[in-house]
Structure formats: structure tokens, C-alpha cells
PDB file of N, CA and C in Angstrom:
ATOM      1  N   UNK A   1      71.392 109.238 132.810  1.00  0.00           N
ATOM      2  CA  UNK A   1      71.394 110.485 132.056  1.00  0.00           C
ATOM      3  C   UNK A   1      72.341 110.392 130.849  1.00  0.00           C
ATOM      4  N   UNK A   2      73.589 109.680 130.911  1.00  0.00           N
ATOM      5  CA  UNK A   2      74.698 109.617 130.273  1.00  0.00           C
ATOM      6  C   UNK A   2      73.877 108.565 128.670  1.00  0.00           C
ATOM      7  N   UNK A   3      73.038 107.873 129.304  1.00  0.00           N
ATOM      8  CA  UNK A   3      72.740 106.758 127.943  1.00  0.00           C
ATOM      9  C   UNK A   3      71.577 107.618 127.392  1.00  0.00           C
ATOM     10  N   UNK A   4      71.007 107.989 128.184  1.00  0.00           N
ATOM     11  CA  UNK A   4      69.779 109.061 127.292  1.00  0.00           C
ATOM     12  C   UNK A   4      70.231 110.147 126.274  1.00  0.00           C
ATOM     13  N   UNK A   5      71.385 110.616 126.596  1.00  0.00           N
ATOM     14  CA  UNK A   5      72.415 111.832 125.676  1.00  0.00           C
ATOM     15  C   UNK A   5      72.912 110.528 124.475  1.00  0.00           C
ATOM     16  N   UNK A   6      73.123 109.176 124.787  1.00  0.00           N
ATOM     17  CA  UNK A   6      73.944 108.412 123.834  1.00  0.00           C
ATOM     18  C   UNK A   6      75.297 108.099 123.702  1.00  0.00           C
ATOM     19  N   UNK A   7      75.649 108.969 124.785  1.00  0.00           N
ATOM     20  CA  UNK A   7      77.068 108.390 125.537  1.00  0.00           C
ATOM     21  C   UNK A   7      77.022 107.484 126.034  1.00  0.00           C
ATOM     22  N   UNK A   8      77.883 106.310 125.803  1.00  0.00           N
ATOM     23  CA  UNK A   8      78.642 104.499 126.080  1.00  0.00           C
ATOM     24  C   UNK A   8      78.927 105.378 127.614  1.00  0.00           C
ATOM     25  N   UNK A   9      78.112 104.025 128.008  1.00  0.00           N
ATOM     26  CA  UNK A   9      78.215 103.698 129.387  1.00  0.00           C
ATOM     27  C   UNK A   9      79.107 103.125 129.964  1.00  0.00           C
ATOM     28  N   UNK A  10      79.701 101.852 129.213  1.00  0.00           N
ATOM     29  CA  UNK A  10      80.114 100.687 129.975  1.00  0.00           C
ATOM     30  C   UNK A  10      81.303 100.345 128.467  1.00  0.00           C
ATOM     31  N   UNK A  11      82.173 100.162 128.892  1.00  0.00           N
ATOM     32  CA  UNK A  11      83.643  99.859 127.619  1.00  0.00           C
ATOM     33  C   UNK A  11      83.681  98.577 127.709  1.00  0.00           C
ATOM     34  N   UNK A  12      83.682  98.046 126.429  1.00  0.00           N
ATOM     35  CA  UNK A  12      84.034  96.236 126.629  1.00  0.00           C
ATOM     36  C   UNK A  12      85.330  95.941 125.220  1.00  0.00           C
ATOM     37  N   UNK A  13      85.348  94.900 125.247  1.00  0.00           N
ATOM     38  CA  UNK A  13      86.836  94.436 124.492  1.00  0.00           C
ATOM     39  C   UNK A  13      86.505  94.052 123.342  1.00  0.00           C
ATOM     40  N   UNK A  14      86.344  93.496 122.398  1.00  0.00           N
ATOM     41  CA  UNK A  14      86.158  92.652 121.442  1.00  0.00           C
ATOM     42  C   UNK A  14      87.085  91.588 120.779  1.00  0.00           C
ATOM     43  N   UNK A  15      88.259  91.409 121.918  1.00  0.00           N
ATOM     44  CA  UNK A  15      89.540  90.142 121.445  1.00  0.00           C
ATOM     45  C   UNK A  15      88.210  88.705 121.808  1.00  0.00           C
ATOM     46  N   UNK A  16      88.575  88.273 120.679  1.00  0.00           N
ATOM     47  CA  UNK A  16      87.636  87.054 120.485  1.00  0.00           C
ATOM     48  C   UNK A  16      86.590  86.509 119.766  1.00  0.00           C
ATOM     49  N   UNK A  17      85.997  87.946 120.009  1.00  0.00           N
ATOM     50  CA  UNK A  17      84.258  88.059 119.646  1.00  0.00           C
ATOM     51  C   UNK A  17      84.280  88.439 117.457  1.00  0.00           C
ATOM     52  N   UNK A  18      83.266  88.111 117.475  1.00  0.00           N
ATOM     53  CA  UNK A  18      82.853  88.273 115.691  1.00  0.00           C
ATOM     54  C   UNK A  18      82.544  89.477 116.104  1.00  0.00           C
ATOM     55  N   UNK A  19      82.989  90.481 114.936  1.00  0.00           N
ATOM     56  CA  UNK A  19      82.550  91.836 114.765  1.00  0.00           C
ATOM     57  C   UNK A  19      82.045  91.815 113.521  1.00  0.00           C
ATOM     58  N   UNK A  20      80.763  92.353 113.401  1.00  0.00           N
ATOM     59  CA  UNK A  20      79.942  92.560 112.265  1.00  0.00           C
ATOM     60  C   UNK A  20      80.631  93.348 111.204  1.00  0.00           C
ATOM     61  N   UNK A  21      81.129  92.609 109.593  1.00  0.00           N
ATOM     62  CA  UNK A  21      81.428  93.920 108.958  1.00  0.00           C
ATOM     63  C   UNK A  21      82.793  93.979 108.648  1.00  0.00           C
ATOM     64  N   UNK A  22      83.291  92.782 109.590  1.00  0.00           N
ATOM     65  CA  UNK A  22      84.940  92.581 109.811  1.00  0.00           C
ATOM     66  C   UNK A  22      85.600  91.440 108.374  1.00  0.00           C
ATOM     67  N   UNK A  23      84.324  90.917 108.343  1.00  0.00           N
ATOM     68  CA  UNK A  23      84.905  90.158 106.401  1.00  0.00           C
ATOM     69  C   UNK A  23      85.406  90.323 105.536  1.00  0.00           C
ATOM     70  N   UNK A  24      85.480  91.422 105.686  1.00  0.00           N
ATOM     71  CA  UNK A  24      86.052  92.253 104.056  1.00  0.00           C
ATOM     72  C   UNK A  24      87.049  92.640 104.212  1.00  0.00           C
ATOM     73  N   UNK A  25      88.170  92.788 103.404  1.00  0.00           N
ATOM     74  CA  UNK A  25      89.591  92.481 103.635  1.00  0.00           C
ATOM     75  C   UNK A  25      90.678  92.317 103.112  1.00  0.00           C
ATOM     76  N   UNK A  26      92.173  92.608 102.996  1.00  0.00           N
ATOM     77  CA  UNK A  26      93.234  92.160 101.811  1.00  0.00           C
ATOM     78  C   UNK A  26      94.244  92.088 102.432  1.00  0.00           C
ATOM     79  N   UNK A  27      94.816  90.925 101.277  1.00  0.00           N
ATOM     80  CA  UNK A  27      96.046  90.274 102.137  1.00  0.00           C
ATOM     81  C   UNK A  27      97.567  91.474 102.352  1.00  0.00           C
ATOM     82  N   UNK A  28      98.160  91.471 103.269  1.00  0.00           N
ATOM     83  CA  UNK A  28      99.194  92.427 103.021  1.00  0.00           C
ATOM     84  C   UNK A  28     100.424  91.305 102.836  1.00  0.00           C
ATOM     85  N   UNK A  29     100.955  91.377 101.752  1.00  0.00           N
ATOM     86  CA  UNK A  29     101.952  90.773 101.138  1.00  0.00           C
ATOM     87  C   UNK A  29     103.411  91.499 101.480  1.00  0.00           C
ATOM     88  N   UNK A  30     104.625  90.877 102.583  1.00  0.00           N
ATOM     89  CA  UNK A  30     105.236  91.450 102.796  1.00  0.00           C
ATOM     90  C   UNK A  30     106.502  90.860 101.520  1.00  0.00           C
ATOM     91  N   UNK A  31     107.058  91.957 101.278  1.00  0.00           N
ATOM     92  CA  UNK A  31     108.273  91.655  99.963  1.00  0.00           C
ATOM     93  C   UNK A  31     109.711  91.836 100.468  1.00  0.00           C
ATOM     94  N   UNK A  32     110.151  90.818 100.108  1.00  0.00           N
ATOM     95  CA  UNK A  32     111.431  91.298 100.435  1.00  0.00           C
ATOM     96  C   UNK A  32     112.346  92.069  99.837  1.00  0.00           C
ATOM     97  N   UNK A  33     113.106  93.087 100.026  1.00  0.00           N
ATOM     98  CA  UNK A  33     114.137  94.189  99.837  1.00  0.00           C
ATOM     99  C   UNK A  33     115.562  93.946  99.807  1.00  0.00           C
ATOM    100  N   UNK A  34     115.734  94.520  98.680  1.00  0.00           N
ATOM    101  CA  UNK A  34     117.107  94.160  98.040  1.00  0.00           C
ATOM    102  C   UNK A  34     117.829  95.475  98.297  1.00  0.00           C
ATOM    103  N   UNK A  35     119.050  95.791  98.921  1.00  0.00           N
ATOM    104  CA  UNK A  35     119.506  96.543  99.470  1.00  0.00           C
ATOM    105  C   UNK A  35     120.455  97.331  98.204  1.00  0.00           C
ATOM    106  N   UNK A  36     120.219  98.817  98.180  1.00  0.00           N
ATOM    107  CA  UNK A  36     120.884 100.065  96.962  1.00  0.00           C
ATOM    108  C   UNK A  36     122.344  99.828  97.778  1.00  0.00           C
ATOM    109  N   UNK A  37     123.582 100.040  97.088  1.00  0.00           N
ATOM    110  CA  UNK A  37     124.822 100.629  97.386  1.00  0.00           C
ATOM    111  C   UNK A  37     124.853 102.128  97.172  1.00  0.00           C
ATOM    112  N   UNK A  38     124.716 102.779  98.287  1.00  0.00           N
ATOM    113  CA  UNK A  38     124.747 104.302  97.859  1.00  0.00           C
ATOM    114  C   UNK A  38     126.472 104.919  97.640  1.00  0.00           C
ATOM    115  N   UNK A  39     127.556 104.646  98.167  1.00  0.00           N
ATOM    116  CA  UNK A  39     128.522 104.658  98.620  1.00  0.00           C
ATOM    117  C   UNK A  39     129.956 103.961  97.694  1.00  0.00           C
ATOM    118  N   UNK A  40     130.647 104.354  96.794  1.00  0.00           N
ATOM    119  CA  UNK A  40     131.684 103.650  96.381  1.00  0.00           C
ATOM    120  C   UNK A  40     131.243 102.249  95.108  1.00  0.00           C
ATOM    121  N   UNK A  41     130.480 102.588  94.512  1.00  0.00           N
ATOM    122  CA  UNK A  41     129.773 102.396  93.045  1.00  0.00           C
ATOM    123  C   UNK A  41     130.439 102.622  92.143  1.00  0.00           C
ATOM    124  N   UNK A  42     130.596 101.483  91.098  1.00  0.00           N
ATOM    125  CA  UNK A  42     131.292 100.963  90.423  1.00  0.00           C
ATOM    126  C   UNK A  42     131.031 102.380  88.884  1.00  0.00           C
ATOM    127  N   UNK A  43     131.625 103.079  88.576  1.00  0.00           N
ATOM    128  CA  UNK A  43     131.000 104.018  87.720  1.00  0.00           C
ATOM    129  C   UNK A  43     131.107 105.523  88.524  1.00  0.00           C
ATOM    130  N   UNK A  44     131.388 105.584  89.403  1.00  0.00           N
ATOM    131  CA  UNK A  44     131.150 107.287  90.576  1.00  0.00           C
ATOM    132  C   UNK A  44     130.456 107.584  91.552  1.00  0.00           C
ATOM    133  N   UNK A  45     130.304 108.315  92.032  1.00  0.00           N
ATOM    134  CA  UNK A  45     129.314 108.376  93.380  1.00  0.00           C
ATOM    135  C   UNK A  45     128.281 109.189  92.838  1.00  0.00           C
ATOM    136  N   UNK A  46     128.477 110.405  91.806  1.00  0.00           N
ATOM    137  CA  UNK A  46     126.948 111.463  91.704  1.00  0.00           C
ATOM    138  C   UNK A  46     126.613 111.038  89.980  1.00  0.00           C
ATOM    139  N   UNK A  47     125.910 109.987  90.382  1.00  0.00           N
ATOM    140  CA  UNK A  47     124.928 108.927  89.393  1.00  0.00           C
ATOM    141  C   UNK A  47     123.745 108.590  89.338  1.00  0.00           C
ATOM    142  N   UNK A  48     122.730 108.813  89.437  1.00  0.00           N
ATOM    143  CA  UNK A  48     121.430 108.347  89.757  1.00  0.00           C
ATOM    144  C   UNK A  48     121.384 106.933  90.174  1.00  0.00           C
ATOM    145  N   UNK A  49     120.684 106.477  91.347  1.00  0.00           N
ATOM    146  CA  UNK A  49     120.543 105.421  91.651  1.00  0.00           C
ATOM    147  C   UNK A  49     119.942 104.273  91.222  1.00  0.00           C
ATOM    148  N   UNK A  50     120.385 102.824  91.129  1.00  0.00           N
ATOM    149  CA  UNK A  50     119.640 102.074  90.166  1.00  0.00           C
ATOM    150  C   UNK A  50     118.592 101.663  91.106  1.00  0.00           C
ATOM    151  N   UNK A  51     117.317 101.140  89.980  1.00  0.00           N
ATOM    152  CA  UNK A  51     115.815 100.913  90.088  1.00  0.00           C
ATOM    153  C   UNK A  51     115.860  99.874  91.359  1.00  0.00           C
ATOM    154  N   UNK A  52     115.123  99.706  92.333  1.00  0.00           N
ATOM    155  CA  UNK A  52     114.713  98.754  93.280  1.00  0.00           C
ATOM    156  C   UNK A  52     114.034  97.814  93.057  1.00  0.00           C
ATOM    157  N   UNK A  53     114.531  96.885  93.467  1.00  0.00           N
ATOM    158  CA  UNK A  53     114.145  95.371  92.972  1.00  0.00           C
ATOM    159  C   UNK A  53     113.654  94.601  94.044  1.00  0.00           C
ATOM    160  N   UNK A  54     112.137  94.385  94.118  1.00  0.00           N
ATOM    161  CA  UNK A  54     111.716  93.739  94.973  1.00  0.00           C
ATOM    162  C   UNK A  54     111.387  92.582  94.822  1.00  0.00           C
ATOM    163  N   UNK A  55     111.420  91.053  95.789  1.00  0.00           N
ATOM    164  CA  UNK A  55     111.655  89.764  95.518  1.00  0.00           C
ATOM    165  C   UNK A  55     110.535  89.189  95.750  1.00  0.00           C
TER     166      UNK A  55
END
């Protein structure tokens, strides 16, 4: 009755298997982070913070 409505019967995994559709794709490029001094800055503390510089 359950597959005639179109409700999944039976749950399966897909670690392993080709999934149709799964080709398409982008690389995630992790960057490394250069750490702000918020705290005791050469110039004052209520300064706008300088720009972030990623490596």
C-alpha cells in the first residue's frame, strides 16, 4: 500500500555507490587567516580595524 501512495519502502546508503548528477562541483579552497590585534594597538584602542589579509 505504502509503494502504491509512493512512499520509500526500504532505506539504503549510498557510501560507495555513483550517484547520478554528483559531477558537478567546486573546489572549496581553504585560506589561511591572519589574526586582527583588537587590544593595545599601536595608535589607540577606538580606531577602526585594519583590512584582513588572507594567505
Amino acid at each position: 500500500m505504502m509503494k502504491k501512495f509512493g512512499i520509500p519502502v526500504g532505506f539504503d546508503s549510498t557510501k560507495g555507490k555513483p550517484v547520478a548528477g554528483n559531477d558537478v562541483g567546486a573546489v572549496r579552497k581553504v585560506t589561511k587567516r591572519q589574526p586582527r590585534q583588537y587590544m593595545n594597538r599601536r595608535g589607540g584602542f577606538n580606531r577602526p580595524l585594519p583590512a584582513e589579509v588572507n594567505r
